[in-house]
C-alpha atoms as a PDB file:
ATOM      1  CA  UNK A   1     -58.438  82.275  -9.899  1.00  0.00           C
ATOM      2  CA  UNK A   2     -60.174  78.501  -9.902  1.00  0.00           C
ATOM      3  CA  UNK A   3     -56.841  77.230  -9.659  1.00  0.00           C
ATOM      4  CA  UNK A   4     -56.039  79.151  -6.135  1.00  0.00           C
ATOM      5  CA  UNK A   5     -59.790  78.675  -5.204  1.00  0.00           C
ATOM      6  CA  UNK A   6     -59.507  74.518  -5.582  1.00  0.00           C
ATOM      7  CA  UNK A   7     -56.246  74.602  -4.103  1.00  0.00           C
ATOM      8  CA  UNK A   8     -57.490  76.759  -0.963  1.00  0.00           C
ATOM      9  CA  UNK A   9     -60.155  74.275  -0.624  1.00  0.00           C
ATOM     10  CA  UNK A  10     -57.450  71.326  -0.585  1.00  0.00           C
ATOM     11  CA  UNK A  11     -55.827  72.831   2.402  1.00  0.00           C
ATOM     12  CA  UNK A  12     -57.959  73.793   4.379  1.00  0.00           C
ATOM     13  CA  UNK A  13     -59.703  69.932   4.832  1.00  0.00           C
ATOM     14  CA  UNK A  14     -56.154  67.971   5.520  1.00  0.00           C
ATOM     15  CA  UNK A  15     -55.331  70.499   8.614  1.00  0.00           C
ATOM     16  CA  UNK A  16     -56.280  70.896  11.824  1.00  0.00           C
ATOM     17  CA  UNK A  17     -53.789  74.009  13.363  1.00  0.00           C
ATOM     18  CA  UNK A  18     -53.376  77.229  11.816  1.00  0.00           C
ATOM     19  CA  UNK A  19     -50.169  76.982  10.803  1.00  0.00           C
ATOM     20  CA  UNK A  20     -50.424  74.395   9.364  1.00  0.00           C
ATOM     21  CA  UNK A  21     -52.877  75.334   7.079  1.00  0.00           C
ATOM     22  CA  UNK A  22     -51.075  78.461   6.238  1.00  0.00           C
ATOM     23  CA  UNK A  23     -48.302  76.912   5.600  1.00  0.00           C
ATOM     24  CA  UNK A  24     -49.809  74.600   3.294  1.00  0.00           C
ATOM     25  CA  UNK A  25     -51.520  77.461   1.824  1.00  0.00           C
ATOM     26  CA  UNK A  26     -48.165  79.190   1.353  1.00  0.00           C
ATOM     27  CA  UNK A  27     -46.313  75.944  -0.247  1.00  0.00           C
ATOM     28  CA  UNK A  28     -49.521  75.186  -2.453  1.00  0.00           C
ATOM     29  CA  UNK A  29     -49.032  78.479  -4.024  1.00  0.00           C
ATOM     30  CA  UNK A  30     -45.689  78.477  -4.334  1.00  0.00           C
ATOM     31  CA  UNK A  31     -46.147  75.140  -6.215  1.00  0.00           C
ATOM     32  CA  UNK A  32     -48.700  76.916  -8.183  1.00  0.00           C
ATOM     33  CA  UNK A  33     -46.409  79.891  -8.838  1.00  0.00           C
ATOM     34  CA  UNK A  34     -43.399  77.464  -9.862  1.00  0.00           C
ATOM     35  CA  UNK A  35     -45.131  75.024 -12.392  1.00  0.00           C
ATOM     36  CA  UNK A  36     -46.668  78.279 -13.642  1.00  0.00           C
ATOM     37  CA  UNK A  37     -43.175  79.646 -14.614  1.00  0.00           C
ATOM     38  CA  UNK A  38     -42.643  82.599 -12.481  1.00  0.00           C
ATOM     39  CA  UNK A  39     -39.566  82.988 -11.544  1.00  0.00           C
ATOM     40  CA  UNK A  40     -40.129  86.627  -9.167  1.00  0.00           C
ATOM     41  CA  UNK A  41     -42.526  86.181  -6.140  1.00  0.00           C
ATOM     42  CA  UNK A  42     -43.757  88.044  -3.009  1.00  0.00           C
ATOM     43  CA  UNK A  43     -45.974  85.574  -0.547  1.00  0.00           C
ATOM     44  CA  UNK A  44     -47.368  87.463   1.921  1.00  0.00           C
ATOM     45  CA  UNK A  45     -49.397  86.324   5.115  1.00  0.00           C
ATOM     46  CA  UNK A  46     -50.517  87.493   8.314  1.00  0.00           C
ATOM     47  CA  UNK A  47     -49.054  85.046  10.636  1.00  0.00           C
ATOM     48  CA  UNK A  48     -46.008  86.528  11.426  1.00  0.00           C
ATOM     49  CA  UNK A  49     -44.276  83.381  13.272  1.00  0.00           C
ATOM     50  CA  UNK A  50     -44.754  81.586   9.761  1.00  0.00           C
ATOM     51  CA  UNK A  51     -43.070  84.804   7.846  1.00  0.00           C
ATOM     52  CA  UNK A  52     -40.051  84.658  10.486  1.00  0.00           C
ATOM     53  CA  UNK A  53     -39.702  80.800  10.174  1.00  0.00           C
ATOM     54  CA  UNK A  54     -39.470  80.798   6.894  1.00  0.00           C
ATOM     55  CA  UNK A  55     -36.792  83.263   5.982  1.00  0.00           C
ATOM     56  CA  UNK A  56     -34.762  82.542   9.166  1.00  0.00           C
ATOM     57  CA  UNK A  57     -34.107  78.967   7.833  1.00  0.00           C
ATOM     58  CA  UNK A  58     -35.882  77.392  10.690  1.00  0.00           C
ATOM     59  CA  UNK A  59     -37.873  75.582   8.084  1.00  0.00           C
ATOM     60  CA  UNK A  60     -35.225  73.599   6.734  1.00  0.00           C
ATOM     61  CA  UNK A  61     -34.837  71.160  10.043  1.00  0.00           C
ATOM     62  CA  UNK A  62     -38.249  71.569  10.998  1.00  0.00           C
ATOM     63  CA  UNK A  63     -40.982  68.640  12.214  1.00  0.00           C
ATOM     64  CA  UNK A  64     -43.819  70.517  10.813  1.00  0.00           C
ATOM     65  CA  UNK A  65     -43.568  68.551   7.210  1.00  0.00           C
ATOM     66  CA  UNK A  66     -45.350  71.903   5.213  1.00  0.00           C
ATOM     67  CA  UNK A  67     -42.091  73.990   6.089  1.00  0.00           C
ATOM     68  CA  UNK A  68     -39.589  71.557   5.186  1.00  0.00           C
ATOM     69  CA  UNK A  69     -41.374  71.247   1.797  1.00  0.00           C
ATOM     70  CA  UNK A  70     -41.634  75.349   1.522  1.00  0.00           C
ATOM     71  CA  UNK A  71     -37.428  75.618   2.072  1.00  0.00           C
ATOM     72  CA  UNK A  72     -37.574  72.579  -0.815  1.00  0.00           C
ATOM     73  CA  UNK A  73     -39.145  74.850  -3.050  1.00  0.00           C
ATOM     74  CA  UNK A  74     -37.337  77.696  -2.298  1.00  0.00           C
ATOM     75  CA  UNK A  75     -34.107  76.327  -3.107  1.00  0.00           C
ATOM     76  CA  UNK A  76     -35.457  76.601  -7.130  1.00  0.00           C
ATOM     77  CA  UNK A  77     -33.521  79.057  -8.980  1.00  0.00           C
ATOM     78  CA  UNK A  78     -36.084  82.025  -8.893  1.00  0.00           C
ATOM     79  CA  UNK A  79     -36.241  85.071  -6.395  1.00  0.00           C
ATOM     80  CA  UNK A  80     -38.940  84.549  -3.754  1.00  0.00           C
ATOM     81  CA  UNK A  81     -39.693  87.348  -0.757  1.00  0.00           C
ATOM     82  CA  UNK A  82     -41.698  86.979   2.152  1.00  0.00           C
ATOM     83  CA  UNK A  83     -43.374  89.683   3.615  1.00  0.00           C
ATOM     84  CA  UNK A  84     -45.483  89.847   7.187  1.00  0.00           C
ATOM     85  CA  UNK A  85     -48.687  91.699   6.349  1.00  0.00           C
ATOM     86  CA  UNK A  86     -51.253  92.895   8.739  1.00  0.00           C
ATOM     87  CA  UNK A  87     -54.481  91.149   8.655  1.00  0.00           C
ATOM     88  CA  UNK A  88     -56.417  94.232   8.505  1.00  0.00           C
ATOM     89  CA  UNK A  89     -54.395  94.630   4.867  1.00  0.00           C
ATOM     90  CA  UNK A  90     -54.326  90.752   4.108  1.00  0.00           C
ATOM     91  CA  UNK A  91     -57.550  91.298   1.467  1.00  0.00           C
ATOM     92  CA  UNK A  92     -56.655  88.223  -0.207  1.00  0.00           C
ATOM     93  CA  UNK A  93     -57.199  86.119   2.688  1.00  0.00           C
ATOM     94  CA  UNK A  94     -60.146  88.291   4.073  1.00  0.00           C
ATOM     95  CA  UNK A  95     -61.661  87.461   0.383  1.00  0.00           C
ATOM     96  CA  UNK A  96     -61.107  84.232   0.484  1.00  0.00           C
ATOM     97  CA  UNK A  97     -62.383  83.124   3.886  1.00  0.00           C
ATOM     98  CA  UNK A  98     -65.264  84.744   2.915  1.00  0.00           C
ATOM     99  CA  UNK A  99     -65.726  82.954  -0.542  1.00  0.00           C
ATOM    100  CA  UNK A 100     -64.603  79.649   0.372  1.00  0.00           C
ATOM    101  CA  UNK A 101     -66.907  78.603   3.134  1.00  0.00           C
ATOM    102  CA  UNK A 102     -70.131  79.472   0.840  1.00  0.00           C
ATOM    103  CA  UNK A 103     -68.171  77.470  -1.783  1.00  0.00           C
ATOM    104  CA  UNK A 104     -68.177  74.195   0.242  1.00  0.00           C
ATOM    105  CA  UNK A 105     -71.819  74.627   0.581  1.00  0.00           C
ATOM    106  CA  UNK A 106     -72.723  74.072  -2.511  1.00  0.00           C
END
């Protein structure tokens, strides 16, 4: 959990847009997941343009560096699902935003 927290933190201070920071979030933790060793994941986020980007393949010629890096690392040989979530069900990211800002101010 300090892993995803550090990482989080990383993001979040090289972006300015949205997207861009979720899709650095996304391709942080798929990094995370890979040198881990999984080889089964389900990402889930609830930007839904990001979802649909991704797993049409619109990443792969895309200017936005962060999605040509996530179809990179999606080529690996492991199964990897994306899944549009509501926010309202996104708990993850509702825990985090609320963790991570009294993090920095410490």
């Amino acid at each position: 959990c300090g892993e995803l927290v550090e990482t989080t933190i990383q993001v979040v201070w090289g972006c300015q847009f949205a997207i861009t920071i979720e899709a650095r979030a996304i391709y942080k933790g798929l990094t995370l997941a890979w040198k881990k060793g999984f080889c089964k994941v389900v990402t889930e986020s609830d930007n839904a343009l990001l979802i649909d980007i991704i797993v049409s393949d619109y990443a792969s010629n895309n200017n936005l560096s962060e999605l040509c890096l996530i179809h990179d690392i999606c080529n690996q040989d492991w199964q990897l699902k994306f899944r549009h979530v509501l926010r309202e069900h996104n708990n993850l990211a509702n825990y985090m935003a609320k963790v991570v800002p009294s993090y920095l101010n410490m």
